[in-house]
Protein backbone atom coordinates (compact mmCIF):
# COMPACT_ATOMS: atom_id res chain seq x y z
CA UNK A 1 2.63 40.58 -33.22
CA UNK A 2 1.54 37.11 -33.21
CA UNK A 3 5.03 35.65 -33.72
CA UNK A 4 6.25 36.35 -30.48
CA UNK A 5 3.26 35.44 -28.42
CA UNK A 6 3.60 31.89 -30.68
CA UNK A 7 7.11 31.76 -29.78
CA UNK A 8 6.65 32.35 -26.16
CA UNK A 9 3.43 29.42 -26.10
CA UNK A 10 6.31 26.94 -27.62
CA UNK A 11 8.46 27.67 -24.90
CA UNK A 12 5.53 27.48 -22.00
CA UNK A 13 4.43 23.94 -23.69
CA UNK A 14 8.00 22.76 -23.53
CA UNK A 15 8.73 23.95 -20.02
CA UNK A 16 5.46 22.19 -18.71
CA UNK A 17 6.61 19.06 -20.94
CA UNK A 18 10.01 18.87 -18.92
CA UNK A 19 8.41 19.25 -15.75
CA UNK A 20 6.36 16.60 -16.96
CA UNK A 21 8.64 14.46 -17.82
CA UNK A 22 11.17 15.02 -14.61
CA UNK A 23 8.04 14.40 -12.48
CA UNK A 24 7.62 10.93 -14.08
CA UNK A 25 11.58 9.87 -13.93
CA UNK A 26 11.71 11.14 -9.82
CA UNK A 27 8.52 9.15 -9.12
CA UNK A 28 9.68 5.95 -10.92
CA UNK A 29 12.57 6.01 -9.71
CA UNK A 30 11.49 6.36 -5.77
CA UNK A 31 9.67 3.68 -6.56
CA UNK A 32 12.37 1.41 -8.24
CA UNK A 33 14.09 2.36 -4.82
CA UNK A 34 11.14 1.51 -2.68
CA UNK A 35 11.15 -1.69 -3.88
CA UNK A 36 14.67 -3.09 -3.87
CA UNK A 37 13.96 -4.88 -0.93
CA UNK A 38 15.94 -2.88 1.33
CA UNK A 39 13.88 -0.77 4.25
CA UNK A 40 14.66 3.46 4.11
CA UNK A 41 17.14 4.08 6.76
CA UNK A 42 14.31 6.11 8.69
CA UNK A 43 11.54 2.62 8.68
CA UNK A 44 11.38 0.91 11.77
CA UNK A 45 12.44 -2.89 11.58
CA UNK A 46 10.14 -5.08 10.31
CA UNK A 47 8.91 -7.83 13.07
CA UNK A 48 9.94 -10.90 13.20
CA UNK A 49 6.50 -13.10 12.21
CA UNK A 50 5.18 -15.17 14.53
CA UNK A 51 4.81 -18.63 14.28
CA UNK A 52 1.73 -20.16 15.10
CA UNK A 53 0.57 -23.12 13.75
CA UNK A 54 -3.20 -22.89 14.49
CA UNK A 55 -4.85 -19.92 15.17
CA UNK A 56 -4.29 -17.55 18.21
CA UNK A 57 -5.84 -20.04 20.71
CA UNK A 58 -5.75 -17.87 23.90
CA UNK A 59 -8.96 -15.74 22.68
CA UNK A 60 -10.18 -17.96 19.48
CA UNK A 61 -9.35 -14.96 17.12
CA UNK A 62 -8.44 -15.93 13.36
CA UNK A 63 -7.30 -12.68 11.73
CA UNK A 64 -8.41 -12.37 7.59
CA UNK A 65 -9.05 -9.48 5.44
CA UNK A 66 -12.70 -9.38 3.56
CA UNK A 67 -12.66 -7.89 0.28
CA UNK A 68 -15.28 -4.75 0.53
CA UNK A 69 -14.41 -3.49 -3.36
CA UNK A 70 -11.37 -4.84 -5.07
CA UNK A 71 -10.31 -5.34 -9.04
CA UNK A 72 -9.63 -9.04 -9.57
CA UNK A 73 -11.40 -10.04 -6.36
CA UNK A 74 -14.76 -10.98 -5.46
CA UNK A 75 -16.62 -9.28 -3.01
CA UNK A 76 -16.64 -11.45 0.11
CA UNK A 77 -13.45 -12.71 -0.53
CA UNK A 78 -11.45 -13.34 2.71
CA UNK A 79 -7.98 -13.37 3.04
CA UNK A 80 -6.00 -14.84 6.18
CA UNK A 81 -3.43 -12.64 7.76
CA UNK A 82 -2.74 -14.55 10.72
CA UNK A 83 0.73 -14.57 10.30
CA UNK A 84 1.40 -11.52 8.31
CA UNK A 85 0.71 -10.45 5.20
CA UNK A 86 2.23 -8.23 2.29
CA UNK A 87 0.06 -6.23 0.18
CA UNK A 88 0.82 -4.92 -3.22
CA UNK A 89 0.85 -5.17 -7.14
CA UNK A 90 4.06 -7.44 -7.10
CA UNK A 91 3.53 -11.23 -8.28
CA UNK A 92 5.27 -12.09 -4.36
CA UNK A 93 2.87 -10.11 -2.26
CA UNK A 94 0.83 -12.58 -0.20
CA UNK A 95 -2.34 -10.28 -1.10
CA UNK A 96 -2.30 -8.79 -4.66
CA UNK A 97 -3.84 -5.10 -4.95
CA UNK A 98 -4.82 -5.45 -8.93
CA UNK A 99 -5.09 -1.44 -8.44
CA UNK A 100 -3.28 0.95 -10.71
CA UNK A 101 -2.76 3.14 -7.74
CA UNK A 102 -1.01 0.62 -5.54
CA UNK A 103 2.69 -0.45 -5.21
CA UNK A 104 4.72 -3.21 -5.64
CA UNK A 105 5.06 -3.44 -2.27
CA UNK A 106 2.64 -1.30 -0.57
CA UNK A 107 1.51 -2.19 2.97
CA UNK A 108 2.30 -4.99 5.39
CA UNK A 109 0.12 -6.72 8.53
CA UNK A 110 1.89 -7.95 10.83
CA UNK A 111 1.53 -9.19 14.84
CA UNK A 112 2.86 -7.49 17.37
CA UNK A 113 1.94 -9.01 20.93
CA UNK A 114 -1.53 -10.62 20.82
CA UNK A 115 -2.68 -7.88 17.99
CA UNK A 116 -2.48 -7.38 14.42
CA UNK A 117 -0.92 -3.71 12.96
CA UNK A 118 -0.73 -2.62 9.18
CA UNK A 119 2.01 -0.02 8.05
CA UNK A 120 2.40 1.81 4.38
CA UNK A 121 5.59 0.58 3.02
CA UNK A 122 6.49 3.56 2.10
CA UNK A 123 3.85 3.20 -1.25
CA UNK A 124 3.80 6.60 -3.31
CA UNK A 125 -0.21 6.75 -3.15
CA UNK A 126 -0.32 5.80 0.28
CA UNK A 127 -2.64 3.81 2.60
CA UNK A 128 -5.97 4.82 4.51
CA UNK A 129 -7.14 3.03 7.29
CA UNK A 130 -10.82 3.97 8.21
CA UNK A 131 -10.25 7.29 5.14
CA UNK A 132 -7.14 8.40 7.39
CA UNK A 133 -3.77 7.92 5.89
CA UNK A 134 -1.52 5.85 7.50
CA UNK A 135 1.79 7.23 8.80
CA UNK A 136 3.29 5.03 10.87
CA UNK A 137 1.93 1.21 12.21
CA UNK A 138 -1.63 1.21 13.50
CA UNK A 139 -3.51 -1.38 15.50
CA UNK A 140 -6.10 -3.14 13.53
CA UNK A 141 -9.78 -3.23 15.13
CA UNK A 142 -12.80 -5.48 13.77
CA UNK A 143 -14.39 -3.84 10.93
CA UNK A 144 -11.81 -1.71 10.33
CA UNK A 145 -11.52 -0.59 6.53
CA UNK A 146 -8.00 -0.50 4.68
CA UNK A 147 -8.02 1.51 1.51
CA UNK A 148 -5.36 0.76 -1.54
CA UNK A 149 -5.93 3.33 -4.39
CA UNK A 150 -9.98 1.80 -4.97
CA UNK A 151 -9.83 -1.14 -3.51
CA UNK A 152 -10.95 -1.69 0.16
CA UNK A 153 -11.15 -4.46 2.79
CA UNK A 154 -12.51 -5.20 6.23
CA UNK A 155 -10.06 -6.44 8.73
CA UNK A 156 -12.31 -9.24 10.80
CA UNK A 157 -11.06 -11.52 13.52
């Protein structure tokens, strides 16, 4: 009687290891995709940056990132994202998420006009701005808080 519930327990535990294990090859490999450096058909095209050589002189504003909570950065920390500025666990990102929940590449701020807008790169864990996920570009506002995985930052001007 107990052989066949054993056998049927081997075959549950190897089903669930499968799944497992198909689970693990689809996400790395969306995310070997992801990060090719070509944009999904479907992703708008990136904007060109915008050159400016000193800050945004018509209203005085200096865009920068403040670290809130972030591995590998100090609280305080600011970051300036004046002209752009990729975020993500890659080596090239101009802001490196040391999170084991972010991307390689995993969000981007960029201008657009006189105003500053962050967009998910299409990062598996995705991208919260003020605890909302972030689905397509968003305007940034002062004190708004992006959220990578655990780490966080305020978006000041």
């Amino acid at each position: 009687m107990d052989e066949p519930l054993a056998v049927a327990l081997k075959f549950g535990f190897l089903a669930v290891l499968y799944l497992f294990l198909l689970w693990v090859a689809r996400s790395a490999s969306r995310e070997l995709v992801r990060t090719d450096g070509a944009a999904p058909a479907d992703a708008p095209a990136p904007a060109p940056p915008r050159r400016r050589s000193t800050p945004d002189l018509r209203s005085g504003v200096e865009p920068r990132l403040e670290v809130v909570a972030a591995m590998g950065h100090e609280p305080g920390t600011v970051f300036d994202v004046g002209e752009g500025a990729t975020m993500g666990r890659a080596d090239g990102s101009d802001i490196t998420v040391d999170d084991p929940f972010a991307s390689s590449a995993h969000a981007r701020i960029f201008s657009r006009g006189d105003f500053m807008y962050i967009e998910d790169m299409g990062s598996t864990n995705g991208t919260y701005l003020n605890g909302r996920q972030l689905h397509t570009a968003e305007r940034l506002k002062v004190a708004d808080v992006v959220r990578i995985g655990d780490s966080e930052y305020r978006y000041q001007e």
